[in-house]
Protein backbone atom coordinates (compact mmCIF):
# COMPACT_ATOMS: atom_id res chain seq x y z
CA UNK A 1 -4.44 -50.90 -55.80
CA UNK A 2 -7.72 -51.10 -56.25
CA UNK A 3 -10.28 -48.22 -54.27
CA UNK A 4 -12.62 -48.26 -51.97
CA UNK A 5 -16.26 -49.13 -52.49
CA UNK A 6 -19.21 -47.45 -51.25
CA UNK A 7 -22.56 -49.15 -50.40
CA UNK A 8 -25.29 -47.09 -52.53
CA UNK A 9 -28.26 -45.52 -50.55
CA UNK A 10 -31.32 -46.12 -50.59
CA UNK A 11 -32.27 -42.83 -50.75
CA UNK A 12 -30.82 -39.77 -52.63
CA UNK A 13 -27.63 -38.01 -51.02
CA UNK A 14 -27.49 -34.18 -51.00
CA UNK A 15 -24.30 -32.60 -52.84
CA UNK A 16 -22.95 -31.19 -49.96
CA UNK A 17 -22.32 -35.65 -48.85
CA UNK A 18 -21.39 -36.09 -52.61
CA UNK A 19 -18.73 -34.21 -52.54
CA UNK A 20 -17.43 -34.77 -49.31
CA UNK A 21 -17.26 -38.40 -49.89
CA UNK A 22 -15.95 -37.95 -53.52
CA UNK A 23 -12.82 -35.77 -51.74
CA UNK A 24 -12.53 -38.64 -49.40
CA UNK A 25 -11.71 -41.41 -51.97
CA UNK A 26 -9.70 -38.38 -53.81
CA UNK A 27 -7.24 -38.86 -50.54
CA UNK A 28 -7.43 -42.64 -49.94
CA UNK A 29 -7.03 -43.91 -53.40
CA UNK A 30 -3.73 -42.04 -53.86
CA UNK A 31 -1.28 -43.02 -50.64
CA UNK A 32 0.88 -40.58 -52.45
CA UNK A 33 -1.19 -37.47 -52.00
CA UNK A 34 -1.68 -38.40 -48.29
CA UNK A 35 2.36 -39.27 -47.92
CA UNK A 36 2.49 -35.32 -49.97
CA UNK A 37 -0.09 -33.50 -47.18
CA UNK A 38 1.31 -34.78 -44.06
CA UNK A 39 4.70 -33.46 -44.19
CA UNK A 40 3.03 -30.00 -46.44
CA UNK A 41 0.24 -29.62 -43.55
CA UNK A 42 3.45 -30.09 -40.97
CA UNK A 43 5.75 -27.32 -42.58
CA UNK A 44 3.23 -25.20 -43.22
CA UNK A 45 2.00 -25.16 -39.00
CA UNK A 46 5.80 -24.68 -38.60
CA UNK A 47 6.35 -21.74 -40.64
CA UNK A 48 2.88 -20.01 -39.38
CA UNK A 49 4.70 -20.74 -35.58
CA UNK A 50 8.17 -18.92 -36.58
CA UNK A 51 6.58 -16.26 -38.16
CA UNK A 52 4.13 -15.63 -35.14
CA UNK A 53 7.26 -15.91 -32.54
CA UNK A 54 9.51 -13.62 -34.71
CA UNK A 55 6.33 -11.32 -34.86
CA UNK A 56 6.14 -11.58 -30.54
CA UNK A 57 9.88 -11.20 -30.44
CA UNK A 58 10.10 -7.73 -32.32
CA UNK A 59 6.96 -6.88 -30.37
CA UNK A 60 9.34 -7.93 -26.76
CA UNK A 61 12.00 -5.91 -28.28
CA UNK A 62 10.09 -2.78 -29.28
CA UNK A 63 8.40 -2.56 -25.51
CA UNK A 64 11.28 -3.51 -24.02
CA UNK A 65 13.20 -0.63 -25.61
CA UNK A 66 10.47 1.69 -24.65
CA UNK A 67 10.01 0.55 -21.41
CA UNK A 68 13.68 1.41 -20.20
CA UNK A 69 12.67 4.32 -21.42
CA UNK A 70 10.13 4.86 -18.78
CA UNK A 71 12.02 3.76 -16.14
CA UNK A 72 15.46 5.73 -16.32
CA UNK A 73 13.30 8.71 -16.40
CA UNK A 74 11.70 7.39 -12.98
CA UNK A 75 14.45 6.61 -11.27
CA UNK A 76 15.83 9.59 -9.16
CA UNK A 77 19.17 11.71 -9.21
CA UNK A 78 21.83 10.50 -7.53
CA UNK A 79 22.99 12.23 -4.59
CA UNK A 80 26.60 12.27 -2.58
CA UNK A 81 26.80 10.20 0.39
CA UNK A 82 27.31 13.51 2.59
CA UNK A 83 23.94 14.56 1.43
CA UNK A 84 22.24 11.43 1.67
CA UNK A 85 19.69 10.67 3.93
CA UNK A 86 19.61 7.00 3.27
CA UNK A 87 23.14 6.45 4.10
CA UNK A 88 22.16 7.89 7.84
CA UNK A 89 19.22 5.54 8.13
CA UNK A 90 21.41 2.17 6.75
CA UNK A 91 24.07 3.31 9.43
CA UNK A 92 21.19 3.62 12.17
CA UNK A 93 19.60 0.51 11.33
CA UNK A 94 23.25 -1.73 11.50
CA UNK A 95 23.25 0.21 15.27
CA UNK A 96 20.52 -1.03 16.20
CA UNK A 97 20.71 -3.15 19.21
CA UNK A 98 19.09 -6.48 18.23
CA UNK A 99 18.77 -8.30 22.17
CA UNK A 100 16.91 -5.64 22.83
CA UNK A 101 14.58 -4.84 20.23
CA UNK A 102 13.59 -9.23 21.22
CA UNK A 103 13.40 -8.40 24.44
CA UNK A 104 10.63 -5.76 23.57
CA UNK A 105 8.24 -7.40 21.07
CA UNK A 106 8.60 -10.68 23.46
CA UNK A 107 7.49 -8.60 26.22
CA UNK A 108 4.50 -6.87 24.26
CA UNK A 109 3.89 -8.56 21.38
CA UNK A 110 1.44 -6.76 19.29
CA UNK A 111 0.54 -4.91 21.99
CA UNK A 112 2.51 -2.33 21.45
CA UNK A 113 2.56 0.41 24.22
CA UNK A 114 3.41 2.92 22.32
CA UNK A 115 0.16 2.94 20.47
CA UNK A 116 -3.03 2.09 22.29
CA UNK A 117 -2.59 1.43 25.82
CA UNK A 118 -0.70 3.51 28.88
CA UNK A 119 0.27 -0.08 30.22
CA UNK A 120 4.03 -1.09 29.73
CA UNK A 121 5.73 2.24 29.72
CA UNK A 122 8.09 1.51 33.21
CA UNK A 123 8.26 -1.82 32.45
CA UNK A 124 12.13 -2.64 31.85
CA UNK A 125 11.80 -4.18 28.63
CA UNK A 126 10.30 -1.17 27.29
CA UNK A 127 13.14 1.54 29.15
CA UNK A 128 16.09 -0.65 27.99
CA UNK A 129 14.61 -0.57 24.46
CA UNK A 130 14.20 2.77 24.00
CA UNK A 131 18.03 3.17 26.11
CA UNK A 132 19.82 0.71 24.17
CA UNK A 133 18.54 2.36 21.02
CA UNK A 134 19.80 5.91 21.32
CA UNK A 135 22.88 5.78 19.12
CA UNK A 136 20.60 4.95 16.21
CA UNK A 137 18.26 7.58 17.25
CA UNK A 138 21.25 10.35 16.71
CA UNK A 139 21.39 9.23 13.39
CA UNK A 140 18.21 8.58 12.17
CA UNK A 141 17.59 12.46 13.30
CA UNK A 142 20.70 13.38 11.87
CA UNK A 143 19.36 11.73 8.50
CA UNK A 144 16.06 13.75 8.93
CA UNK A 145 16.93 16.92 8.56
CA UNK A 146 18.61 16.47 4.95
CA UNK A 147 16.79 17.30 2.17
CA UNK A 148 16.73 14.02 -0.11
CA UNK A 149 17.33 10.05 0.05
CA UNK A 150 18.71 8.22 -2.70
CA UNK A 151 17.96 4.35 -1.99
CA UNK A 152 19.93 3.26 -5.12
CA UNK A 153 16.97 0.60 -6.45
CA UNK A 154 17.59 -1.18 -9.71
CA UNK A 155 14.51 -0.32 -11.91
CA UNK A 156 15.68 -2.11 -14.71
CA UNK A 157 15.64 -5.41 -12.00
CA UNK A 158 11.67 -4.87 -12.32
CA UNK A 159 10.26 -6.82 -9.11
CA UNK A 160 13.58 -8.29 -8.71
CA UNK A 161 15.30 -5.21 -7.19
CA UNK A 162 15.85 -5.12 -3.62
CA UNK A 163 13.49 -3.13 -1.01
CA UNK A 164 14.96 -4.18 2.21
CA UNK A 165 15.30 -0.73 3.15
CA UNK A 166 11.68 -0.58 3.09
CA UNK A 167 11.02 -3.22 6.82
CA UNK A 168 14.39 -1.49 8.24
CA UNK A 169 12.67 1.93 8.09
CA UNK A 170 9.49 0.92 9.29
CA UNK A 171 11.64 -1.29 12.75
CA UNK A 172 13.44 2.18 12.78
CA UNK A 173 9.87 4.29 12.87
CA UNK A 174 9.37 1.99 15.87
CA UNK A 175 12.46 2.97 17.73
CA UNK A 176 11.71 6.58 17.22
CA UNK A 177 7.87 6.28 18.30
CA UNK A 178 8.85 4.59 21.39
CA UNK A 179 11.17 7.08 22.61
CA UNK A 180 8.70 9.59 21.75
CA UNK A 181 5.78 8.21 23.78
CA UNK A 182 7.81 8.03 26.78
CA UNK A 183 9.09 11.29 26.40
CA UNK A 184 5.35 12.48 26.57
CA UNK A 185 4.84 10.74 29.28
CA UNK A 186 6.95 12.25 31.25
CA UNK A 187 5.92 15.51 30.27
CA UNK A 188 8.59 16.34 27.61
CA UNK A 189 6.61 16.97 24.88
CA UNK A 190 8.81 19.27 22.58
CA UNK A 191 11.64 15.91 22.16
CA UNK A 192 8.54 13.59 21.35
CA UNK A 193 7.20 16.62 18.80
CA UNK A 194 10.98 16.60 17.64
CA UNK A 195 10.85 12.57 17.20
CA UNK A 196 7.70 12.15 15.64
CA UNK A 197 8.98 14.70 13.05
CA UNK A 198 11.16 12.95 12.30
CA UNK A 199 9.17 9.99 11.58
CA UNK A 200 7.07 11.99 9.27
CA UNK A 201 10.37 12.97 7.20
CA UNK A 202 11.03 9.37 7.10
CA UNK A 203 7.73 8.88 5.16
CA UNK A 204 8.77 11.59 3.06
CA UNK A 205 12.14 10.04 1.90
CA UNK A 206 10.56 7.08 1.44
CA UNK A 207 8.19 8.50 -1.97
CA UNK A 208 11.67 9.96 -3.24
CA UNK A 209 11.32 6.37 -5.91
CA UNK A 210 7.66 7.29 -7.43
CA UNK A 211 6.43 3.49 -7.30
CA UNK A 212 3.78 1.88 -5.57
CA UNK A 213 5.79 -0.11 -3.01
CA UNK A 214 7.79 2.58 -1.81
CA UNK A 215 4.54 4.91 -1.64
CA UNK A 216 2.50 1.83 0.53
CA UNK A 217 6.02 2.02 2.68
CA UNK A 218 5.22 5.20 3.34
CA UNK A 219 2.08 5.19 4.26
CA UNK A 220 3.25 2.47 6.83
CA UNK A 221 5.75 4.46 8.39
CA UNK A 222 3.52 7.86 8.37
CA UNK A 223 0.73 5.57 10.23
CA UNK A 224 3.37 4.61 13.03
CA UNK A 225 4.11 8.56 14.22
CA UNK A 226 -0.24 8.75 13.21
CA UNK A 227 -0.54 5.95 15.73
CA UNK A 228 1.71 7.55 18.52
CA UNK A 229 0.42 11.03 18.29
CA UNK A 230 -2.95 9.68 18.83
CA UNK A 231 -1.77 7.66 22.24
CA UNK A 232 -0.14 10.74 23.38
CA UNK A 233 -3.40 12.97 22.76
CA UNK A 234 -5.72 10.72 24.60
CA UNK A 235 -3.38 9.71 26.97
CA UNK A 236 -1.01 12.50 28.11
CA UNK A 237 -3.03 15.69 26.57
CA UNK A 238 -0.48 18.24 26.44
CA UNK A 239 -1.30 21.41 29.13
CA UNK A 240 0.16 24.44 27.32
CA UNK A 241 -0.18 25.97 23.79
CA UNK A 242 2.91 25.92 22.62
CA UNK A 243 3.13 21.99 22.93
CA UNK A 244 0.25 21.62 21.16
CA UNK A 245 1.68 23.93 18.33
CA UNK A 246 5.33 21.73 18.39
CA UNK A 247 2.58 18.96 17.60
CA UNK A 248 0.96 20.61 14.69
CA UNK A 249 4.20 21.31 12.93
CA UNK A 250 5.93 17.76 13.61
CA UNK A 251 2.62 16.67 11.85
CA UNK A 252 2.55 15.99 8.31
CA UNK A 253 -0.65 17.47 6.35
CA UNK A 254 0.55 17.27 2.69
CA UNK A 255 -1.35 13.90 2.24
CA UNK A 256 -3.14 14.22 -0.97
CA UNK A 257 -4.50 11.39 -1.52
CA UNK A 258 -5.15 11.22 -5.35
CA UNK A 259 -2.16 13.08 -6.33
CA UNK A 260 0.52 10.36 -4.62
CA UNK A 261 -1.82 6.89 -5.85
CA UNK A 262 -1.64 8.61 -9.55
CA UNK A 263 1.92 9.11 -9.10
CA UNK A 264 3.06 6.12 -7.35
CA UNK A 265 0.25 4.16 -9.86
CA UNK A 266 1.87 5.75 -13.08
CA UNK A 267 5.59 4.67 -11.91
CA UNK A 268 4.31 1.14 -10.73
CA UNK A 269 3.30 0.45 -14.14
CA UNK A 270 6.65 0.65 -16.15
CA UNK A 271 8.10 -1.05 -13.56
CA UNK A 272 5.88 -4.15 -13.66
CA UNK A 273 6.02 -4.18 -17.13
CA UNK A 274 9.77 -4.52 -16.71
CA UNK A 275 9.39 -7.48 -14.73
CA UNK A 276 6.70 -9.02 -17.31
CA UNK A 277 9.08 -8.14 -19.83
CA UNK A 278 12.16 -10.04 -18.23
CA UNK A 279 10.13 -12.84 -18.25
CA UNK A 280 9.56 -12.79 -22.05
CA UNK A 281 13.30 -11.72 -22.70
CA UNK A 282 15.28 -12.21 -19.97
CA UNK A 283 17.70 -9.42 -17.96
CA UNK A 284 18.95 -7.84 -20.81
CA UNK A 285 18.66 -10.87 -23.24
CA UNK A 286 20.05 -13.34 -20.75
CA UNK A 287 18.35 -16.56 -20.79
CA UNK A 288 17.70 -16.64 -17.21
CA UNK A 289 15.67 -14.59 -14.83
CA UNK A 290 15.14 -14.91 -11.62
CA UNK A 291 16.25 -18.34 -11.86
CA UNK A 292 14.23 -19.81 -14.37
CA UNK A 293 15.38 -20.29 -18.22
CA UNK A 294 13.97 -18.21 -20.03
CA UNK A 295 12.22 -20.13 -23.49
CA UNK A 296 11.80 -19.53 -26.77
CA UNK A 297 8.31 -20.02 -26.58
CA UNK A 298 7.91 -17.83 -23.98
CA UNK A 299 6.98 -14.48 -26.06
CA UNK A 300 4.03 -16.46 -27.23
CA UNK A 301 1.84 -15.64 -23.96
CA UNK A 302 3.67 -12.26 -23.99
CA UNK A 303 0.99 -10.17 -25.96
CA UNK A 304 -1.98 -11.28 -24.25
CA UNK A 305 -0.33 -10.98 -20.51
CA UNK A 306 0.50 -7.25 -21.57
CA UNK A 307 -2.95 -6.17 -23.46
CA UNK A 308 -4.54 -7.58 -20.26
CA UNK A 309 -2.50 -5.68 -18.04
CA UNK A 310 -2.63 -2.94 -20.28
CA UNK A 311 -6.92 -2.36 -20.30
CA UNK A 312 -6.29 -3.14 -16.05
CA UNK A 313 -4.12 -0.60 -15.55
CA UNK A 314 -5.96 1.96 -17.24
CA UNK A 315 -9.23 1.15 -15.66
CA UNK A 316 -6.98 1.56 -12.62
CA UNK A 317 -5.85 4.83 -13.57
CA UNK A 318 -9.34 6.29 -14.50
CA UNK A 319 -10.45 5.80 -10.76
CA UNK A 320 -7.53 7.15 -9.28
CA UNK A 321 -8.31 10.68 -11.77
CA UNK A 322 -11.74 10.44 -10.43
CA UNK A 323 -10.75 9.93 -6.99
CA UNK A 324 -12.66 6.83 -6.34
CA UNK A 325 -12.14 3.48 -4.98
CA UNK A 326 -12.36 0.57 -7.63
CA UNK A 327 -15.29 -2.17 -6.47
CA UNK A 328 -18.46 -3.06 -7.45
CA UNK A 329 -18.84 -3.68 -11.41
CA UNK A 330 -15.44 -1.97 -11.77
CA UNK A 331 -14.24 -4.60 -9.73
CA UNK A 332 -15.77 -7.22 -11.91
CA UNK A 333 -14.05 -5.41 -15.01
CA UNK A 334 -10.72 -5.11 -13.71
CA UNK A 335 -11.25 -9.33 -12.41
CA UNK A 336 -12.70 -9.92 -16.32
CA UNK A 337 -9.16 -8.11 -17.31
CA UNK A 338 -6.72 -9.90 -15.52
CA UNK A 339 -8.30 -13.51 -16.52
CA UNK A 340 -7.72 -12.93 -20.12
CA UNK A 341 -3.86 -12.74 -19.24
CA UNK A 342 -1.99 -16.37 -17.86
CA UNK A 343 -3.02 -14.18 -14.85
CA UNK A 344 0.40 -14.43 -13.87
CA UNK A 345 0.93 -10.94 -13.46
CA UNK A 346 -2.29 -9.37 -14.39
CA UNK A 347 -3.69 -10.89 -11.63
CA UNK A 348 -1.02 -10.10 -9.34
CA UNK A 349 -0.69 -6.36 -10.06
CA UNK A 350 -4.42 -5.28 -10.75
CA UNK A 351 -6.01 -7.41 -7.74
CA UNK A 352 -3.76 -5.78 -5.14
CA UNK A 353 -4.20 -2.50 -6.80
CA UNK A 354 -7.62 -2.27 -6.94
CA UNK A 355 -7.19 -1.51 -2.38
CA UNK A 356 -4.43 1.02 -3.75
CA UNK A 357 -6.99 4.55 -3.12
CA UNK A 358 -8.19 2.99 0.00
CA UNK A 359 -4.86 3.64 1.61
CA UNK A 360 -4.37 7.00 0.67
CA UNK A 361 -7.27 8.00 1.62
CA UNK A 362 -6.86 6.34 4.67
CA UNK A 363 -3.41 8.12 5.47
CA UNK A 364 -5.46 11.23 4.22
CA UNK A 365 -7.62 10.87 7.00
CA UNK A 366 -5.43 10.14 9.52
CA UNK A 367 -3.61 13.38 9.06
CA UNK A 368 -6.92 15.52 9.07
CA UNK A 369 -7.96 13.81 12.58
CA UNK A 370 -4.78 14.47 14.13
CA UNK A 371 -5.01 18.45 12.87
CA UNK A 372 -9.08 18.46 14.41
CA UNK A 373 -7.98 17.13 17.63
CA UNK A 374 -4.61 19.53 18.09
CA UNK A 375 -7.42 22.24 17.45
CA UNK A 376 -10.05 21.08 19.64
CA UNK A 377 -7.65 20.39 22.27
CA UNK A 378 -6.14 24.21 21.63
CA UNK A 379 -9.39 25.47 21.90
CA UNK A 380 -9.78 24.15 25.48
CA UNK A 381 -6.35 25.89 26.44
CA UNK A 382 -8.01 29.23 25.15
CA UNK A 383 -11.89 28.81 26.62
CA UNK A 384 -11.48 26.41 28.85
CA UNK A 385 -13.94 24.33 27.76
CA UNK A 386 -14.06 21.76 24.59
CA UNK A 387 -16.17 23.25 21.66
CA UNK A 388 -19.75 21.98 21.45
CA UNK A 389 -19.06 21.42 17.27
CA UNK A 390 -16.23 21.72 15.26
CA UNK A 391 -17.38 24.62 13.22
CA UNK A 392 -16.43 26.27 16.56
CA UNK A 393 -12.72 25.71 15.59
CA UNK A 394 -13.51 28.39 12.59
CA UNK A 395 -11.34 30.84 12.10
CA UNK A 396 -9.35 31.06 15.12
CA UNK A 397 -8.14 27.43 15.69
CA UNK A 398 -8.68 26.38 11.80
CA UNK A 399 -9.28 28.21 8.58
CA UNK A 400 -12.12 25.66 7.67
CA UNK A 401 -12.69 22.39 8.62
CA UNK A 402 -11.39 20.04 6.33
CA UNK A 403 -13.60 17.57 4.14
CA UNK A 404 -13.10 13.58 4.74
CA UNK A 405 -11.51 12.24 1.57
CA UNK A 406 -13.47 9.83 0.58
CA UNK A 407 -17.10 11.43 -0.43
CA UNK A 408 -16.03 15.00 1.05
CA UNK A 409 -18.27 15.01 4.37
CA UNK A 410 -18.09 16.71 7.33
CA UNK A 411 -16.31 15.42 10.26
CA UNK A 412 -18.13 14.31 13.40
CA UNK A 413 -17.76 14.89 16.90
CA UNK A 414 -19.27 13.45 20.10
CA UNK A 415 -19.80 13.53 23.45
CA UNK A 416 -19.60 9.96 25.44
CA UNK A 417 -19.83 9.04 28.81
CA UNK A 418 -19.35 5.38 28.86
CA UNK A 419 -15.83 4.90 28.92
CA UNK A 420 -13.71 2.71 26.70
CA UNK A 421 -12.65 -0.25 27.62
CA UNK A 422 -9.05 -1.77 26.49
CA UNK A 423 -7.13 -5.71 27.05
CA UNK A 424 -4.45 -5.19 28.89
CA UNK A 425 -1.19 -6.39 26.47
CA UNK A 426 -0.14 -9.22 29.56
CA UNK A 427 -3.79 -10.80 29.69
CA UNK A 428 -7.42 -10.71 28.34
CA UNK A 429 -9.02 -8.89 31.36
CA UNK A 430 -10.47 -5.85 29.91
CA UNK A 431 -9.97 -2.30 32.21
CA UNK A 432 -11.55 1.56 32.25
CA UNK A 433 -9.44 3.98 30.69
CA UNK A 434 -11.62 6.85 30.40
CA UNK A 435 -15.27 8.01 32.30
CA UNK A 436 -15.95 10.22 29.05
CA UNK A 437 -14.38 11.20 26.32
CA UNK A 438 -14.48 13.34 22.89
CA UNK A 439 -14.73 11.01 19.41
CA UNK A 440 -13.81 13.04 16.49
CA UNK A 441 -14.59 10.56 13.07
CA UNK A 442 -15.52 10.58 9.69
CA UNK A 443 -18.31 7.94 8.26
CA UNK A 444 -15.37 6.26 6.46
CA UNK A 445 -15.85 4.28 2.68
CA UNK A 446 -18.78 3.25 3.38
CA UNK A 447 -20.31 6.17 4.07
CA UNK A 448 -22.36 4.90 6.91
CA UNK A 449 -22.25 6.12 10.70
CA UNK A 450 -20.63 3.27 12.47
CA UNK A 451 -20.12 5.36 15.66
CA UNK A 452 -16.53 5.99 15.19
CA UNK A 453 -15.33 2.38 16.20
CA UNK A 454 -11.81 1.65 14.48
CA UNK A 455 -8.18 1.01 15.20
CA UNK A 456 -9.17 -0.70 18.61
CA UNK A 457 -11.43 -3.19 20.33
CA UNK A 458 -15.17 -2.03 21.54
CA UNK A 459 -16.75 -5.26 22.74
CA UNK A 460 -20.40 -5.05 22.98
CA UNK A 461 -22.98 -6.49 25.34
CA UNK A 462 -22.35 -10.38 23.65
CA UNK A 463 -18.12 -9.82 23.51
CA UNK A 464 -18.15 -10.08 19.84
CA UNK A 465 -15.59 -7.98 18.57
CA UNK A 466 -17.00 -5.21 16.50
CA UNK A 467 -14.47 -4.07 13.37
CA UNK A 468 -15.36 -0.80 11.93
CA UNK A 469 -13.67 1.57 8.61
CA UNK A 470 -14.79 4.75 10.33
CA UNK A 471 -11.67 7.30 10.99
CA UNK A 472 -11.85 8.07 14.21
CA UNK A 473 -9.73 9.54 17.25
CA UNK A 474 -10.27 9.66 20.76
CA UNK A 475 -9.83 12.97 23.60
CA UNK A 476 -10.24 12.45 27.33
CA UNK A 477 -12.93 14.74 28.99
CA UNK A 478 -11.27 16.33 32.00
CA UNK A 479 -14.96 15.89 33.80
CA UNK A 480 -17.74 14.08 33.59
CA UNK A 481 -20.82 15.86 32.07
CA UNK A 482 -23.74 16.67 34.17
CA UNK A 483 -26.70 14.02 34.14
């Protein structure tokens, strides 16, 4: 056949064109070396493909291998039933009386008596609640006062295992805080101390699995005992010493905030990597998980997902040892981090991470406002008066006073005398609670003085509700002080 001709040009071609066009007519004078190259070029992509997935595969293998590894030395002894708190709190929970736990939240919604308002408590809806519950309240105290709880998770099901323990201890923390607010209110305070200890030893049992979910749970179920202590406080301030001092040791104090987000952050990460992992592989080598097949191309996204994940996590980790939130430009380098995965779980794991300190510190805080207002308030039982600053408290009432855990200030306190203003949980009309009152609070993560406004509504002179991340809680002034 004959070749191809080229049209000469009218000027001079460099060599570089020469030979280009010279390996050009090489190709399409010979149909045989172009019927050779196609099928060569094709086999040769091929074997470049098996050799990169059997290269992913051993690499899916070798973490897999070393990440079951990680997790059976997470997960936490087994204990006998007998011995068990867990098995006290399942039993409580299938006690629970379910037409009346409707009846309640239909009744108050979010408005939930036993937190912010004084409104509700004779109301039937609440009494038969807190009635109809008392079976599971024998054995949710009963489960208290054992030492451990085994909730039997399956590590190796990565984000697949079960947590619905997690919402049934946190409905449970609400049948318990309930009772124990209107125990205060009518003047029982050693049973509410007794309940809301119990709470607190629900929180407890909750970190026994060191991973971030059951750590958050935690901190949710701590908060709803935080929550109800507060109420009480402002709203049925105990009268004698040794109340106050049932309080203080129902209260839990060992909060350390960067010690449980670098535990619960170091046990997260094996376990999310397990669930990455069964994605890759499959539940041990199945080819489904989770429902989906599981394909052989599927390693191929494997090693960038985990390298991603990977530099995240340890950016994650080197904030938590320096005890500081992640945001800013560290925020930008943990987003930069996740993108370079499929941002499938990258994404998922290092964006809702990054909020991870913020809640222990929060819970931190919580716990060191509820021990400055037990003191203040026993301080007034001893003088008679409230202290005019907390370094008053020092030493009698409190060894020091403790340091806000997010840049290590000093707590505030002030005097008010403007009231506080509340909605009422059956309409919008706002009422007086207070003429004056004592607000204990900490500047917060911002670090700015926001006045103490959190947790509740203060509407200002236009109504726009103000939102504020100061810590803050609230004491009631017997009197009003002198113009």
């Amino acid at each position: 056949m004959p070749g191809f001709r080229f049209m000469q040009p009218s000027e001079p071609e460099s060599p570089e064109a020469v030979h280009r066009r010279a390996v050009a007519a090489w190709y399409l004078n010979d149909r045989h070396r172009l019927l050779w190259n196609v099928p060569l070029f094709i086999c040769t992509a091929l074997l470049l493909l098996a050799l990169a997935l059997a290269g992913e595969a051993r690499s899916v293998s070798k973490a897999r291998a070393e990440n079951l590894t990680e997790l059976d030395a997470l997960k936490p002894a087994s204990i006998a039933d007998e011995r068990n708190a867990a098995t006290l709190y399942r039993e409580a929970f299938n006690a629970r009386d379910a037409a009346s736990s409707t009846a309640y939240y239909r009744a108050f919604g979010n408005a939930t008596p036993a937190w912010g308002s004084d409104v509700g408590l004779d109301q039937p809806a609440y009494v038969n609640y807190v009635e109809k519950h008392a079976a599971s309240r024998e054995k949710l105290m009963a489960g208290a006062e054992l030492e451990s709880a085994d909730w039997n998770l399956n590590y190796r099901g990565g984000y697949a295992a079960l947590f619905t323990h997690i919402n049934q201890m946190r409905e449970m923390a609400r049948v318990m805080a309930a009772a124990a607010r209107l125990e205060a209110s009518k003047g029982r305070h050693p049973e509410a101390a007794r309940l809301l200890g119990a709470i607190y030893r629900f929180g407890r049992h909750l970190e026994t699995d060191p991973i971030l979910y059951s750590c958050l749970a935690s901190i949710s179920v701590t908060s709803v005992a935080d929550r109800t202590l507060e109420a009480i406080l402002f709203f049925h301030p105990p009268e004698r010493q040794e109340y106050l001092d049932g309080y203080r040791s129902a209260l839990r104090t060992d909060r350390g905030s960067q010690a449980a987000c670098r535990r619960s952050l170091r046990g997260e990460i094996p376990l999310m990597k397990r669930t990455l992992i069964m994605f890759a592989r499959g539940y041990d080598d199945s080819p489904e998980v989770m429902g989906f097949e599981v394909s052989c191309l599927t390693p191929i996204w494997f090693g960038s997902e985990l390298h991603a994940f990977d530099a995240g996590a340890a950016l994650l980790q080197s904030a938590c040892d320096e005890n500081r939130c992640v945001e800013g430009e560290e925020m930008s380098k943990v987003l930069a981090q996740a993108t370079r995965g499929t941002q499938v779980f990258s994404q998922q794991f290092l964006l809702s991470s990054c909020a991870v300190l913020e809640a222990f510190h929060r819970s931190e805080a919580d716990g060191q406002k509820l021990v400055l207002a037990l003191s203040v308030l026993g301080f007034r039982l001893r003088t008679g008066a409230y202290p005019k600053r907390l370094e008053d408290l020092v030493p009698q009432d409190l060894p020091e006073i403790p340091k806000e855990p997010w840049h290590g200030r000093t707590w505030v306190m002030s005097k008010e005398s403007y009231g506080w203003v509340e909605k009422r949980p059956d309409s919008n009309a706002l009422r007086e609670i207070g003429k004056c009152h004592l607000r204990i609070y900490s500047f917060g993560s911002n670090g700015r003085d926001d006045g103490g406004r959190c947790h509740w509504i203060d509407p200002d002179e236009t109504d726009h509700v103000v939102v504020s991340d100061d810590a803050a809680i609230r004491l009631p002034l017997m009197e009003a002080p002198a113009p």
